[in-house]
PDB file of N, CA and C in Angstrom:
ATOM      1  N   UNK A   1     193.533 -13.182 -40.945  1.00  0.00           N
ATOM      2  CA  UNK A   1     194.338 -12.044 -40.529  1.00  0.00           C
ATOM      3  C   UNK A   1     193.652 -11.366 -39.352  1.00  0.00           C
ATOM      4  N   UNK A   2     194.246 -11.076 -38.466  1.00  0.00           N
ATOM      5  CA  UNK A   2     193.728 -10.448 -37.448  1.00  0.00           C
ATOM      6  C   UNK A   2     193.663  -8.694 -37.577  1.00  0.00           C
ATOM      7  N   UNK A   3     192.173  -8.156 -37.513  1.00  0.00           N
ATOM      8  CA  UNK A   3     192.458  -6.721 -37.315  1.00  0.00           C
ATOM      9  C   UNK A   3     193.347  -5.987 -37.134  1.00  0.00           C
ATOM     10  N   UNK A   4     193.667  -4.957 -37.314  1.00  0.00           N
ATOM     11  CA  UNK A   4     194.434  -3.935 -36.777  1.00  0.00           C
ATOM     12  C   UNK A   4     193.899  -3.946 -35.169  1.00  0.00           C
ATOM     13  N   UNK A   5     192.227  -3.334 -35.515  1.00  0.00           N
ATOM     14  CA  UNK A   5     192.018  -2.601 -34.289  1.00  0.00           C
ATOM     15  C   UNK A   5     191.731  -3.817 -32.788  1.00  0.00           C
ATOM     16  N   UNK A   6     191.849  -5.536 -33.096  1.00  0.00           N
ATOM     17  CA  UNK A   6     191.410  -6.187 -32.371  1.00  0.00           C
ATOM     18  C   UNK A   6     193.446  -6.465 -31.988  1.00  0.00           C
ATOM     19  N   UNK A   7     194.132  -6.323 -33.084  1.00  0.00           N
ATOM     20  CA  UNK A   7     195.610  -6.176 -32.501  1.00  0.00           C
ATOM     21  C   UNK A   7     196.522  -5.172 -31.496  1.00  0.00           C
ATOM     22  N   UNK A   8     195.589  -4.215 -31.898  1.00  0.00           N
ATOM     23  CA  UNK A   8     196.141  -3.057 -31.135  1.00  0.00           C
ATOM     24  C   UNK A   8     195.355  -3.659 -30.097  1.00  0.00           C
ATOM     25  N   UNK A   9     194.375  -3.961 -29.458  1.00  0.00           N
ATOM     26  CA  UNK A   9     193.556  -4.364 -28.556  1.00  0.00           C
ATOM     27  C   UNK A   9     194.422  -5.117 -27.632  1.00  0.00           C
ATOM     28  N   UNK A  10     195.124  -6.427 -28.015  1.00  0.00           N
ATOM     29  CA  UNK A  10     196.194  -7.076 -27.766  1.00  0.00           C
ATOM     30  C   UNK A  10     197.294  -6.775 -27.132  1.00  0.00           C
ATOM     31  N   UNK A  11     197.535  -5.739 -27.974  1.00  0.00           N
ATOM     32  CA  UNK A  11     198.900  -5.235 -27.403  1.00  0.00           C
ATOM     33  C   UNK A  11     199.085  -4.068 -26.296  1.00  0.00           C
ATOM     34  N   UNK A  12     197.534  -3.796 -26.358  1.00  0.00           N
ATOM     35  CA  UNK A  12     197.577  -2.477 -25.089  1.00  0.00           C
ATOM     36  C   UNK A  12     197.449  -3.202 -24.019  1.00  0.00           C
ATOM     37  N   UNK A  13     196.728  -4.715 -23.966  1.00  0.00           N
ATOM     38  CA  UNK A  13     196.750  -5.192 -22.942  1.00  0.00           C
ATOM     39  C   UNK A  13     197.933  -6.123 -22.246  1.00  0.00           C
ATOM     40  N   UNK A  14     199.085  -6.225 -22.851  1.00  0.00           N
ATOM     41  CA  UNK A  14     200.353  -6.378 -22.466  1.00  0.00           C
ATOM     42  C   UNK A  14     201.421  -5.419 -22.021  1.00  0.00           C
ATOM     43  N   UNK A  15     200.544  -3.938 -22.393  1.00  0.00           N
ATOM     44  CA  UNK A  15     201.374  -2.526 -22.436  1.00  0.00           C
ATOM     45  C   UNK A  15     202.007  -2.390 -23.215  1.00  0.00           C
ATOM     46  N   UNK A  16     201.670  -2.853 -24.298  1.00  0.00           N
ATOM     47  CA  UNK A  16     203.058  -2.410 -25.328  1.00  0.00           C
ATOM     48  C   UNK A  16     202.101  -1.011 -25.758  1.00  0.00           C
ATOM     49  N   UNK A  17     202.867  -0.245 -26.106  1.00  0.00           N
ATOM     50  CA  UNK A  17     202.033   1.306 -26.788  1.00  0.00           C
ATOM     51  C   UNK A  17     202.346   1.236 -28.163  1.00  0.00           C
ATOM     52  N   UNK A  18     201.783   0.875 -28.983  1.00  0.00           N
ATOM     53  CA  UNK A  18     202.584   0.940 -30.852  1.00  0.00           C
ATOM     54  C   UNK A  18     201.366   1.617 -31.228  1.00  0.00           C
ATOM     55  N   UNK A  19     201.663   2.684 -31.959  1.00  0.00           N
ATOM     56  CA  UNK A  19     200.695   3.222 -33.132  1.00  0.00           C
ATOM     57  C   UNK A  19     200.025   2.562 -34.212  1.00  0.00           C
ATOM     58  N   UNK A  20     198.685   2.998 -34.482  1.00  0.00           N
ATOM     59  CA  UNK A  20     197.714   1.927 -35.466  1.00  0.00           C
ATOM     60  C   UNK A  20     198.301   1.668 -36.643  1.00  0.00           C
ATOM     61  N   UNK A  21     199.378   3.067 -37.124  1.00  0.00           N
ATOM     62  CA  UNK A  21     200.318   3.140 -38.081  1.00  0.00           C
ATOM     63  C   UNK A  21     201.229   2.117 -38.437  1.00  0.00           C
ATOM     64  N   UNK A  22     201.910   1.861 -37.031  1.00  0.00           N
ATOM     65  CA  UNK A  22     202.846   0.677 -37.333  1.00  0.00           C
ATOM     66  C   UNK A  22     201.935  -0.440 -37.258  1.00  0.00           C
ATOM     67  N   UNK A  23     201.094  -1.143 -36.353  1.00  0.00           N
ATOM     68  CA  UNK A  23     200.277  -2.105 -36.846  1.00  0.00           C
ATOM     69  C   UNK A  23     199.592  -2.361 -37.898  1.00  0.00           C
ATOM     70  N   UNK A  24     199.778  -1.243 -38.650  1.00  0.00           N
ATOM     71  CA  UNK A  24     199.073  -1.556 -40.045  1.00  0.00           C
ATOM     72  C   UNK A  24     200.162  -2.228 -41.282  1.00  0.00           C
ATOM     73  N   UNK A  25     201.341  -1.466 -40.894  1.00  0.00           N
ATOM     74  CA  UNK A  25     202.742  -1.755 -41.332  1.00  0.00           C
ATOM     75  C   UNK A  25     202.920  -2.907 -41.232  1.00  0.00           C
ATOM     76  N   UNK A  26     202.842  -3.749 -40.248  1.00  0.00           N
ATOM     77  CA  UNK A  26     203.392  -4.966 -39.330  1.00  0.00           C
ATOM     78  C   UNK A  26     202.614  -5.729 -40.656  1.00  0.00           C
ATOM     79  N   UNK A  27     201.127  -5.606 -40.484  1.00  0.00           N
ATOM     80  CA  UNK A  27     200.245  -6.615 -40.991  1.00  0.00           C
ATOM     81  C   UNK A  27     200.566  -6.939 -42.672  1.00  0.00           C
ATOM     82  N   UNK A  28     200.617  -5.415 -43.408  1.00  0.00           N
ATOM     83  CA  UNK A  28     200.670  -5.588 -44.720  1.00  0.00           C
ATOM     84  C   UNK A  28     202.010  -6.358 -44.868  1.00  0.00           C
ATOM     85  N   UNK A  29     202.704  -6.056 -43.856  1.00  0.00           N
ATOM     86  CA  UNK A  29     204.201  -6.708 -44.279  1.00  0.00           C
ATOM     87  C   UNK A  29     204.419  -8.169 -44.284  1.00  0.00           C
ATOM     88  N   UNK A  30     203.634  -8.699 -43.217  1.00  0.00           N
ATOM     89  CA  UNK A  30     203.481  -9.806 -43.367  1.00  0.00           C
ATOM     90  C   UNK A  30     202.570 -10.205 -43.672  1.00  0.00           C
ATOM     91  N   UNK A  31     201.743  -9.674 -44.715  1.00  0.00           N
ATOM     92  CA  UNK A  31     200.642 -10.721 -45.811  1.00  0.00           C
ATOM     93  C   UNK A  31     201.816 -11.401 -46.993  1.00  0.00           C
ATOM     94  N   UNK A  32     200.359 -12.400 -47.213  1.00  0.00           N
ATOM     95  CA  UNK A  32     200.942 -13.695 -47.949  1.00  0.00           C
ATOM     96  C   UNK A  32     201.485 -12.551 -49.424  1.00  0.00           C
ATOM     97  N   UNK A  33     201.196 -11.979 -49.511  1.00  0.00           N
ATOM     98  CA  UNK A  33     201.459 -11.094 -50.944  1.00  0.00           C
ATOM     99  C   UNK A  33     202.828 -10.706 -50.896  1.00  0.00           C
ATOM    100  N   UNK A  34     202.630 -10.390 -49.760  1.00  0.00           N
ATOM    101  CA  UNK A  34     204.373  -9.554 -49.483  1.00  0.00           C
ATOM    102  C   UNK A  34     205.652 -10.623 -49.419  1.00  0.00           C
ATOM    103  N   UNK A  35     205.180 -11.680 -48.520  1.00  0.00           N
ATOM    104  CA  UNK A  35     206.259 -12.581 -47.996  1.00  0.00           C
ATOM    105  C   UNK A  35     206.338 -13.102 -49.598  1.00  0.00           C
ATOM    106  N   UNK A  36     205.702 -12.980 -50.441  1.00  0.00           N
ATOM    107  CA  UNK A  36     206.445 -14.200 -51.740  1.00  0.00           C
ATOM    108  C   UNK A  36     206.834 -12.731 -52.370  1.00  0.00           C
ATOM    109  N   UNK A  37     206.554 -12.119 -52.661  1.00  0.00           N
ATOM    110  CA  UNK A  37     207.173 -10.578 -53.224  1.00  0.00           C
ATOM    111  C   UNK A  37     208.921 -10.780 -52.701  1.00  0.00           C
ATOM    112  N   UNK A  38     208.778 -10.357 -51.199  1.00  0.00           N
ATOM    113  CA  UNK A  38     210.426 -10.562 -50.615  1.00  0.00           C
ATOM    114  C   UNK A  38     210.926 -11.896 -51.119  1.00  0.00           C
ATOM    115  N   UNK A  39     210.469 -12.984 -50.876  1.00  0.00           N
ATOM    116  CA  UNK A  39     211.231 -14.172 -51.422  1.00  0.00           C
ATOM    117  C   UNK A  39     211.527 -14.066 -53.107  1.00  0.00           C
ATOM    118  N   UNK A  40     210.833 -13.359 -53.539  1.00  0.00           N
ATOM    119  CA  UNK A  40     211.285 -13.442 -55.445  1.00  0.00           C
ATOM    120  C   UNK A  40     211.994 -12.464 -55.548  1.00  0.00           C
ATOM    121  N   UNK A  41     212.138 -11.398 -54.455  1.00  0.00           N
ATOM    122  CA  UNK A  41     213.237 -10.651 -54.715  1.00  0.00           C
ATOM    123  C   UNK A  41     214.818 -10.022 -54.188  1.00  0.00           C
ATOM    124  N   UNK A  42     215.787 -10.190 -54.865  1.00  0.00           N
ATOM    125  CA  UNK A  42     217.501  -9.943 -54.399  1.00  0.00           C
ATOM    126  C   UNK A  42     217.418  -9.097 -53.475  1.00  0.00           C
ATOM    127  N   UNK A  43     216.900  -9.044 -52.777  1.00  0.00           N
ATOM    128  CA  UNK A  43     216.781  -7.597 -51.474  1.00  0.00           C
ATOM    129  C   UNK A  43     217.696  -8.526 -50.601  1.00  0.00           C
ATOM    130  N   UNK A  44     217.382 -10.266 -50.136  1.00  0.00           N
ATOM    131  CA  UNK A  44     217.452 -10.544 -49.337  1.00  0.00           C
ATOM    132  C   UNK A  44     219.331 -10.419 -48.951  1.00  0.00           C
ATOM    133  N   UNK A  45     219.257 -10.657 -47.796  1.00  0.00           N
ATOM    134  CA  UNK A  45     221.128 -10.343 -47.184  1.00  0.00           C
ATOM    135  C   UNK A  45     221.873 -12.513 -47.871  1.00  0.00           C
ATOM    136  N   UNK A  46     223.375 -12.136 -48.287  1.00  0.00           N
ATOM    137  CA  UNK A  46     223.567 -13.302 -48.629  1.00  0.00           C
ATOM    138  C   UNK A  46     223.373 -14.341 -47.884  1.00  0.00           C
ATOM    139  N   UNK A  47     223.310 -14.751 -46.597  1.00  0.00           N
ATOM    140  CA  UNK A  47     222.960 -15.836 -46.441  1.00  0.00           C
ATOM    141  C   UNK A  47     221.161 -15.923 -45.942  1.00  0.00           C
ATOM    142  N   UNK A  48     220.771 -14.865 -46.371  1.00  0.00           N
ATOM    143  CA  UNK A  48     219.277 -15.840 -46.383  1.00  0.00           C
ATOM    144  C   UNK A  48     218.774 -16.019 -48.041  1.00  0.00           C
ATOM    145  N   UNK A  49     219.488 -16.171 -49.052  1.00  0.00           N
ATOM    146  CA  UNK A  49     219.511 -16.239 -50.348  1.00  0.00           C
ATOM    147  C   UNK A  49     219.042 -17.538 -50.630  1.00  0.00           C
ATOM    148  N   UNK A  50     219.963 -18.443 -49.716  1.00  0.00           N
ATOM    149  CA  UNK A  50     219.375 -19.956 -50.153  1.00  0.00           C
ATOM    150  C   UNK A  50     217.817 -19.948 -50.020  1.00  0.00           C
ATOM    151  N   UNK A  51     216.963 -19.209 -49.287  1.00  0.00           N
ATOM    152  CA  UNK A  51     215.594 -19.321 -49.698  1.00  0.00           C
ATOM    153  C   UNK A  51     214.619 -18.843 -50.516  1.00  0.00           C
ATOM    154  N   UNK A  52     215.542 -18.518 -51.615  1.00  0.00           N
ATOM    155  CA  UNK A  52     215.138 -17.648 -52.732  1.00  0.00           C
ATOM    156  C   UNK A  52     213.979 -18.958 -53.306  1.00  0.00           C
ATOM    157  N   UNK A  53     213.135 -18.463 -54.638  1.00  0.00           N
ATOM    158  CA  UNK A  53     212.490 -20.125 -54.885  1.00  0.00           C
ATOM    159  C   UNK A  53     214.167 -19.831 -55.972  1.00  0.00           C
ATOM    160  N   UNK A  54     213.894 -21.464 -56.418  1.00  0.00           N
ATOM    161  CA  UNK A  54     214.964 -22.158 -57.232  1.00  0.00           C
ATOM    162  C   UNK A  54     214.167 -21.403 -58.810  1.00  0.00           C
ATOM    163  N   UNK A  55     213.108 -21.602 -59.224  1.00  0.00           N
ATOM    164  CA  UNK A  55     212.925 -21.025 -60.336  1.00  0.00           C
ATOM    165  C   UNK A  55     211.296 -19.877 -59.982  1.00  0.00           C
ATOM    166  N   UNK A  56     211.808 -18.688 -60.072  1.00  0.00           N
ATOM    167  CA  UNK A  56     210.628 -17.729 -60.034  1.00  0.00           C
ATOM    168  C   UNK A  56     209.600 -18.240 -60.916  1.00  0.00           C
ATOM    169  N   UNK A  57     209.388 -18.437 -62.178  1.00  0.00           N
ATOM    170  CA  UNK A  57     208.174 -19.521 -62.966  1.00  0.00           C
ATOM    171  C   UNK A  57     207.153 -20.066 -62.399  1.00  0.00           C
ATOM    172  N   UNK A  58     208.389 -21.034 -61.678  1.00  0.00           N
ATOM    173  CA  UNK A  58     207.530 -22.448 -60.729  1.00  0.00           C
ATOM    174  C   UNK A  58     206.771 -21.851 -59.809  1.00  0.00           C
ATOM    175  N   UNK A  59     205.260 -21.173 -59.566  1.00  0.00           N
ATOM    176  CA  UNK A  59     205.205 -21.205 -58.129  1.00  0.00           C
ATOM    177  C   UNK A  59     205.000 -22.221 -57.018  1.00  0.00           C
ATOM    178  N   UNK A  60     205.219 -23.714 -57.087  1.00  0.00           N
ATOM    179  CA  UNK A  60     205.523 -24.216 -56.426  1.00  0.00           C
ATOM    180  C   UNK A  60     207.124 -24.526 -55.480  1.00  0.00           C
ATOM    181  N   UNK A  61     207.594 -23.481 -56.481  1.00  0.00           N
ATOM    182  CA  UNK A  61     209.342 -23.239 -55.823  1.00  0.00           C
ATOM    183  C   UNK A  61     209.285 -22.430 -55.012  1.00  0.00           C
ATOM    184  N   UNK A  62     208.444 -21.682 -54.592  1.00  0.00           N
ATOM    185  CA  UNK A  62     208.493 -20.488 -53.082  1.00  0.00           C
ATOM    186  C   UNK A  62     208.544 -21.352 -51.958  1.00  0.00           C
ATOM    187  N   UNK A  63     208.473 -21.008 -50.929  1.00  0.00           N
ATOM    188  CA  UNK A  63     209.013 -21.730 -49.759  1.00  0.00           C
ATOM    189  C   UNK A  63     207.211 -21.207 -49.250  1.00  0.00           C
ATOM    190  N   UNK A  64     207.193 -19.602 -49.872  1.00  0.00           N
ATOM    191  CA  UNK A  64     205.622 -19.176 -49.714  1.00  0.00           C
ATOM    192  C   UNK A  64     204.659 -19.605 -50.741  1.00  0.00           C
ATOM    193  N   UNK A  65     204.117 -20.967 -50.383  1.00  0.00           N
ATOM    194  CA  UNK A  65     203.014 -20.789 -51.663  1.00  0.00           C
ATOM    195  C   UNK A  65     201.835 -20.706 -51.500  1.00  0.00           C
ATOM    196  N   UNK A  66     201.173 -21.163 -50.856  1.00  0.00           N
ATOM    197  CA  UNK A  66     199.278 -21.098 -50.903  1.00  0.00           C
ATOM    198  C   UNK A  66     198.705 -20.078 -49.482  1.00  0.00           C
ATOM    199  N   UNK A  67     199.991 -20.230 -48.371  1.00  0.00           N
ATOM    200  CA  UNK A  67     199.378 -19.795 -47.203  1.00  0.00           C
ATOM    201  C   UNK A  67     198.616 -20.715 -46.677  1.00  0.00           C
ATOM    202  N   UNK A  68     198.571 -22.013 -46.453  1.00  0.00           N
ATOM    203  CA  UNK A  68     197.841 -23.390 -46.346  1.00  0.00           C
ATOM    204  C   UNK A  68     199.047 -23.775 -44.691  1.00  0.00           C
ATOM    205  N   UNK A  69     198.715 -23.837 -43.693  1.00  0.00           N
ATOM    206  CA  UNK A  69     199.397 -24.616 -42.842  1.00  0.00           C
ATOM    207  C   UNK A  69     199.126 -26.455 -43.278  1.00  0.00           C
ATOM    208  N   UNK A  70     200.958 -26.606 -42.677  1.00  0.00           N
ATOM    209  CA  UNK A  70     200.260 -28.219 -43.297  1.00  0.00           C
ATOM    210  C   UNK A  70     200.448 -28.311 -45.334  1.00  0.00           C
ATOM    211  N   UNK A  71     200.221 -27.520 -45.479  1.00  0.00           N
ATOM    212  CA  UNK A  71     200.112 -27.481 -47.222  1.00  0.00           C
ATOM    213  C   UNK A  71     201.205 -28.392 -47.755  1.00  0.00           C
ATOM    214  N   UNK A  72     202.211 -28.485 -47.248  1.00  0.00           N
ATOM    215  CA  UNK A  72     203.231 -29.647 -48.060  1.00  0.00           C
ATOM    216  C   UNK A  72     202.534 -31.078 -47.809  1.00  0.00           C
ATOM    217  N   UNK A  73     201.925 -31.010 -47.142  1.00  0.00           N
ATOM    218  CA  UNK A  73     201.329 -32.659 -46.874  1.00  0.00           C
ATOM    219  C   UNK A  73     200.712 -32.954 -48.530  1.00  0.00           C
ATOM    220  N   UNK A  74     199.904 -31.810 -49.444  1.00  0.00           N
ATOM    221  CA  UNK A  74     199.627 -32.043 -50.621  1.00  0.00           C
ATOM    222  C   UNK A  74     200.716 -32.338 -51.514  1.00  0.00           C
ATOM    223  N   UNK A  75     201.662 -32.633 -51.510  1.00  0.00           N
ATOM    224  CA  UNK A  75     202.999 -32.385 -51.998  1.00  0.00           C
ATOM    225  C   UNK A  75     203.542 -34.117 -52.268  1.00  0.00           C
ATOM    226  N   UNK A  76     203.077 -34.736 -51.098  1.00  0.00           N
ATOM    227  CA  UNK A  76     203.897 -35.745 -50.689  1.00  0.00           C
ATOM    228  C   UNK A  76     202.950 -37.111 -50.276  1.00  0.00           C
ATOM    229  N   UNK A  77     203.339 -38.253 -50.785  1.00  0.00           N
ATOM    230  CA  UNK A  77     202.393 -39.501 -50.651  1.00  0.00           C
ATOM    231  C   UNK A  77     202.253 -40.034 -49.363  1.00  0.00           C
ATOM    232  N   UNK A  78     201.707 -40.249 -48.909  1.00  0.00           N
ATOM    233  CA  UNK A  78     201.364 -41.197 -47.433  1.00  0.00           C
ATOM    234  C   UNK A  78     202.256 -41.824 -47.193  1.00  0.00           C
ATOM    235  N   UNK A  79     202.999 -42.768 -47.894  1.00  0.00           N
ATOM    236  CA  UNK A  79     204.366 -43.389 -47.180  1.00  0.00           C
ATOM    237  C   UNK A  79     205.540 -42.078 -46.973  1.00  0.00           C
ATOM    238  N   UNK A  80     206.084 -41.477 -47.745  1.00  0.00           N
ATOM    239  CA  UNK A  80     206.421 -39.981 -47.894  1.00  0.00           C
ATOM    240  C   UNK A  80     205.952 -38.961 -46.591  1.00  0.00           C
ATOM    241  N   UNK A  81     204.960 -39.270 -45.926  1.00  0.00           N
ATOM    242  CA  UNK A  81     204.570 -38.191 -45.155  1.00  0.00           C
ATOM    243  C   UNK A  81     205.109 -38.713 -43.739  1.00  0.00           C
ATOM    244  N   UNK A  82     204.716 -40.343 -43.757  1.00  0.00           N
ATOM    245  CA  UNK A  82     205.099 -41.107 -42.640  1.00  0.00           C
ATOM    246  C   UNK A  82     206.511 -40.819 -42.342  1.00  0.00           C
ATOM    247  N   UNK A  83     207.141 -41.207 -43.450  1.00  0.00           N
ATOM    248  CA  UNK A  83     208.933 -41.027 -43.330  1.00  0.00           C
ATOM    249  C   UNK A  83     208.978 -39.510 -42.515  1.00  0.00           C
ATOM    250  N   UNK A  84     208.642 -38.621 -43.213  1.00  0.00           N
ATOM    251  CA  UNK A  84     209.038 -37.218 -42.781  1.00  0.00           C
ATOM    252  C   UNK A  84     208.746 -37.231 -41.266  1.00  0.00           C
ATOM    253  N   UNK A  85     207.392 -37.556 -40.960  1.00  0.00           N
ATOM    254  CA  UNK A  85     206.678 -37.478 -39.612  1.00  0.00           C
ATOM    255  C   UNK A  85     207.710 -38.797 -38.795  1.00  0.00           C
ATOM    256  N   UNK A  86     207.991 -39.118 -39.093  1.00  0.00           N
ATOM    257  CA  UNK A  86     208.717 -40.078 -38.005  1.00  0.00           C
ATOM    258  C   UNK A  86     210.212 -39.536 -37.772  1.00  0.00           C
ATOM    259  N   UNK A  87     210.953 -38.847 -39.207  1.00  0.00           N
ATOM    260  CA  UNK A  87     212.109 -37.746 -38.689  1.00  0.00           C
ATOM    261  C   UNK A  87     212.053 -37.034 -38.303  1.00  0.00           C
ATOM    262  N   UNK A  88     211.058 -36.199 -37.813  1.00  0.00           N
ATOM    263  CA  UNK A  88     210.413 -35.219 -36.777  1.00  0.00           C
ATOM    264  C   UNK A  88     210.362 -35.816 -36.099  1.00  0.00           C
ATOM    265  N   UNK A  89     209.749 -36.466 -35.597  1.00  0.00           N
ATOM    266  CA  UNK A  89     209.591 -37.288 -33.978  1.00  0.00           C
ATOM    267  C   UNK A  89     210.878 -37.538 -33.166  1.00  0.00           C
ATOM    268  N   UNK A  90     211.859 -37.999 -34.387  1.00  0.00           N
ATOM    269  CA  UNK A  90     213.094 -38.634 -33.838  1.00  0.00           C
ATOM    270  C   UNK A  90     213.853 -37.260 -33.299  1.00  0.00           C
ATOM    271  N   UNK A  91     214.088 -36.713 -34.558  1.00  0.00           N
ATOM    272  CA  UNK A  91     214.924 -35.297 -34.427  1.00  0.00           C
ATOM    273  C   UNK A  91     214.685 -33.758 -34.505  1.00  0.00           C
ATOM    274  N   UNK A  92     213.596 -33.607 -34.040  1.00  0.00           N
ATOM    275  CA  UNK A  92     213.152 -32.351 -33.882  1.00  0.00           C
ATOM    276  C   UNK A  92     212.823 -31.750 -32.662  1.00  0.00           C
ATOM    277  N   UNK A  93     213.277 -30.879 -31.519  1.00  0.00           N
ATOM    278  CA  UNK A  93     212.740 -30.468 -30.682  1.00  0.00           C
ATOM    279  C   UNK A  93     211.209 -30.693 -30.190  1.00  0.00           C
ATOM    280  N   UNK A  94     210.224 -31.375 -29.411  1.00  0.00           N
ATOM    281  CA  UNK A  94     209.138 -31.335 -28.898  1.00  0.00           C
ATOM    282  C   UNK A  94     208.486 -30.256 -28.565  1.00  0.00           C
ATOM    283  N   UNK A  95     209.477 -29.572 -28.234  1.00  0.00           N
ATOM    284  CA  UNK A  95     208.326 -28.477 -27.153  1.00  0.00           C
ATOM    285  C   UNK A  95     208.224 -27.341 -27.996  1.00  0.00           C
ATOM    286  N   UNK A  96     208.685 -27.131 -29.410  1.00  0.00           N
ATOM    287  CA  UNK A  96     208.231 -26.223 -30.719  1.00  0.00           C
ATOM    288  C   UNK A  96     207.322 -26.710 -31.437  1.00  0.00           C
ATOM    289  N   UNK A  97     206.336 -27.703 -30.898  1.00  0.00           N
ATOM    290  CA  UNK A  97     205.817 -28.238 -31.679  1.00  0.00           C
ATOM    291  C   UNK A  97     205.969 -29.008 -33.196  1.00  0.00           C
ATOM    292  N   UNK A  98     207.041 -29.993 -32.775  1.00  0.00           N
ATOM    293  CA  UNK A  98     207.434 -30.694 -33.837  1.00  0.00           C
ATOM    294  C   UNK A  98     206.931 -32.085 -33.962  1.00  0.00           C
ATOM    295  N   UNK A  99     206.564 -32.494 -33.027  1.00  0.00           N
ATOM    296  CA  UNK A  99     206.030 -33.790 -33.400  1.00  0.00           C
ATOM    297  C   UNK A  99     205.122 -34.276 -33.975  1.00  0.00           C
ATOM    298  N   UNK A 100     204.463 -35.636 -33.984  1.00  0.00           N
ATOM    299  CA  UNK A 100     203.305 -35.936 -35.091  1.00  0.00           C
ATOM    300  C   UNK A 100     201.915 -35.313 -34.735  1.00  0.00           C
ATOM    301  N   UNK A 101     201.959 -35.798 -33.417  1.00  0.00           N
ATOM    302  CA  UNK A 101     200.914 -35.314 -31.989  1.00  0.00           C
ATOM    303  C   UNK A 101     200.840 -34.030 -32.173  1.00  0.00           C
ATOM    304  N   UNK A 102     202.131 -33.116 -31.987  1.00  0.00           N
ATOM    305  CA  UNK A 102     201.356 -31.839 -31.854  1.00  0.00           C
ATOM    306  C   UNK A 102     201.398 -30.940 -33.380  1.00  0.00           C
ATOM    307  N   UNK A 103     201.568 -31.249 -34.092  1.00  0.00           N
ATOM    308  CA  UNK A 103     201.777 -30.920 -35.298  1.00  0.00           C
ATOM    309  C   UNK A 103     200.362 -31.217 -36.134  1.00  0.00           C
ATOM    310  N   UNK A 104     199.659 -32.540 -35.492  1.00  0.00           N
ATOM    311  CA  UNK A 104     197.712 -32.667 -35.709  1.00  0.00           C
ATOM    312  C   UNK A 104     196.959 -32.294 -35.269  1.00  0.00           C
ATOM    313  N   UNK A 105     197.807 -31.706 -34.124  1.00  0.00           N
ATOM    314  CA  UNK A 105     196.939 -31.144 -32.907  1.00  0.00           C
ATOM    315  C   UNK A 105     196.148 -29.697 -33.359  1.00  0.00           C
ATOM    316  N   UNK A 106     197.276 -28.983 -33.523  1.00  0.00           N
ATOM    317  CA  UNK A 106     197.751 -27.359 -34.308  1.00  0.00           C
ATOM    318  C   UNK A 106     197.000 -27.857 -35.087  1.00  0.00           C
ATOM    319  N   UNK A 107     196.928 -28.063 -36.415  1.00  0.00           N
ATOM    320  CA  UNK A 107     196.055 -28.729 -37.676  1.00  0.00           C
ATOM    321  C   UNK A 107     194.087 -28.839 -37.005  1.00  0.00           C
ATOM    322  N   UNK A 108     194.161 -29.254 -35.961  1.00  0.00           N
ATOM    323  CA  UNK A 108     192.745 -29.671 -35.686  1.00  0.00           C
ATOM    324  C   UNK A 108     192.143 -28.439 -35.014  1.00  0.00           C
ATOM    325  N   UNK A 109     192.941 -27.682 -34.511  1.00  0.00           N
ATOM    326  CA  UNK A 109     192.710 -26.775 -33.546  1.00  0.00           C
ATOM    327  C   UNK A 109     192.574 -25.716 -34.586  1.00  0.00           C
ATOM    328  N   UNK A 110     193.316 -25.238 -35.573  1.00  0.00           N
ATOM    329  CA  UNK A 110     193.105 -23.997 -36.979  1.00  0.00           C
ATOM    330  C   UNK A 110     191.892 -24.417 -37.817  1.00  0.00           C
ATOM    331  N   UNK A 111     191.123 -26.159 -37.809  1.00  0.00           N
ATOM    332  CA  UNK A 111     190.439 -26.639 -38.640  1.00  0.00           C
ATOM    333  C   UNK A 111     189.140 -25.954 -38.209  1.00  0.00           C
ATOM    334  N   UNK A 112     188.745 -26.349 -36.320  1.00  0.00           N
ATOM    335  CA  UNK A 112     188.162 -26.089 -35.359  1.00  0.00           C
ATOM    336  C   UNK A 112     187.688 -24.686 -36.017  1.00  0.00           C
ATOM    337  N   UNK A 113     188.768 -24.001 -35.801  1.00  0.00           N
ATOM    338  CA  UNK A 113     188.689 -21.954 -35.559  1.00  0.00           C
ATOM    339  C   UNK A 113     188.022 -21.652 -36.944  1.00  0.00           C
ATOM    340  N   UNK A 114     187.993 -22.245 -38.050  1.00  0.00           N
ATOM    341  CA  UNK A 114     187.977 -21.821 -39.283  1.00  0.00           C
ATOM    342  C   UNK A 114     186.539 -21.900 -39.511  1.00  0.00           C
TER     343      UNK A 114
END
């Protein structure tokens, strides 16, 4: 998670002016705590419902589970991963970083930082 005070740092140097207040807001809101909180709960508007998990129980039914980039790769067998990674290649935009290449890349580069 990145600081508050190294975010606000960030953002003064683009000019944005936001209070430490709302950057503090921003951050808690999007911790891993929160994002599966909102997903387990009916707040959401009807069509973002389909990403509810299928059974609250399961926590492998969140769409949020470990906070792990990459983390579905534990999920799924090596032939299984190939398939997926090669329907990405075929049909996924490139330049969002969808492909196999840059999708290991990202992976090596967060491994690097860590």
């Amino acid at each position: 998670m990145v600081e508050p005070s190294g975010l606000h740092r960030i953002l003064n140097f683009f000019c944005c002016e936001i209070a430490e207040s709302d950057i503090n807001h921003a951050i808690e809101f999007s911790s891993l705590e929160s994002m599966r909180k909102l997903e387990a709960s009916n707040d959401q508007p009807a069509g973002k419902r389909r990403l509810a998990p299928k059974n609250i129980n399961n926590p492998d039914s969140f769409k949020v589970r470990r906070g792990k980039v990459g983390g579905y790769r534990d999920y799924f067998s090596a032939q299984e991963l190939a398939q997926i990674e090669d329907y990405i290649s075929r049909n996924l935009t490139a330049g969002f970083g969808y492909t196999a290449a840059e999708m290991h890349s990202q992976e090596t580069l967060q491994v690097l930082a860590s």
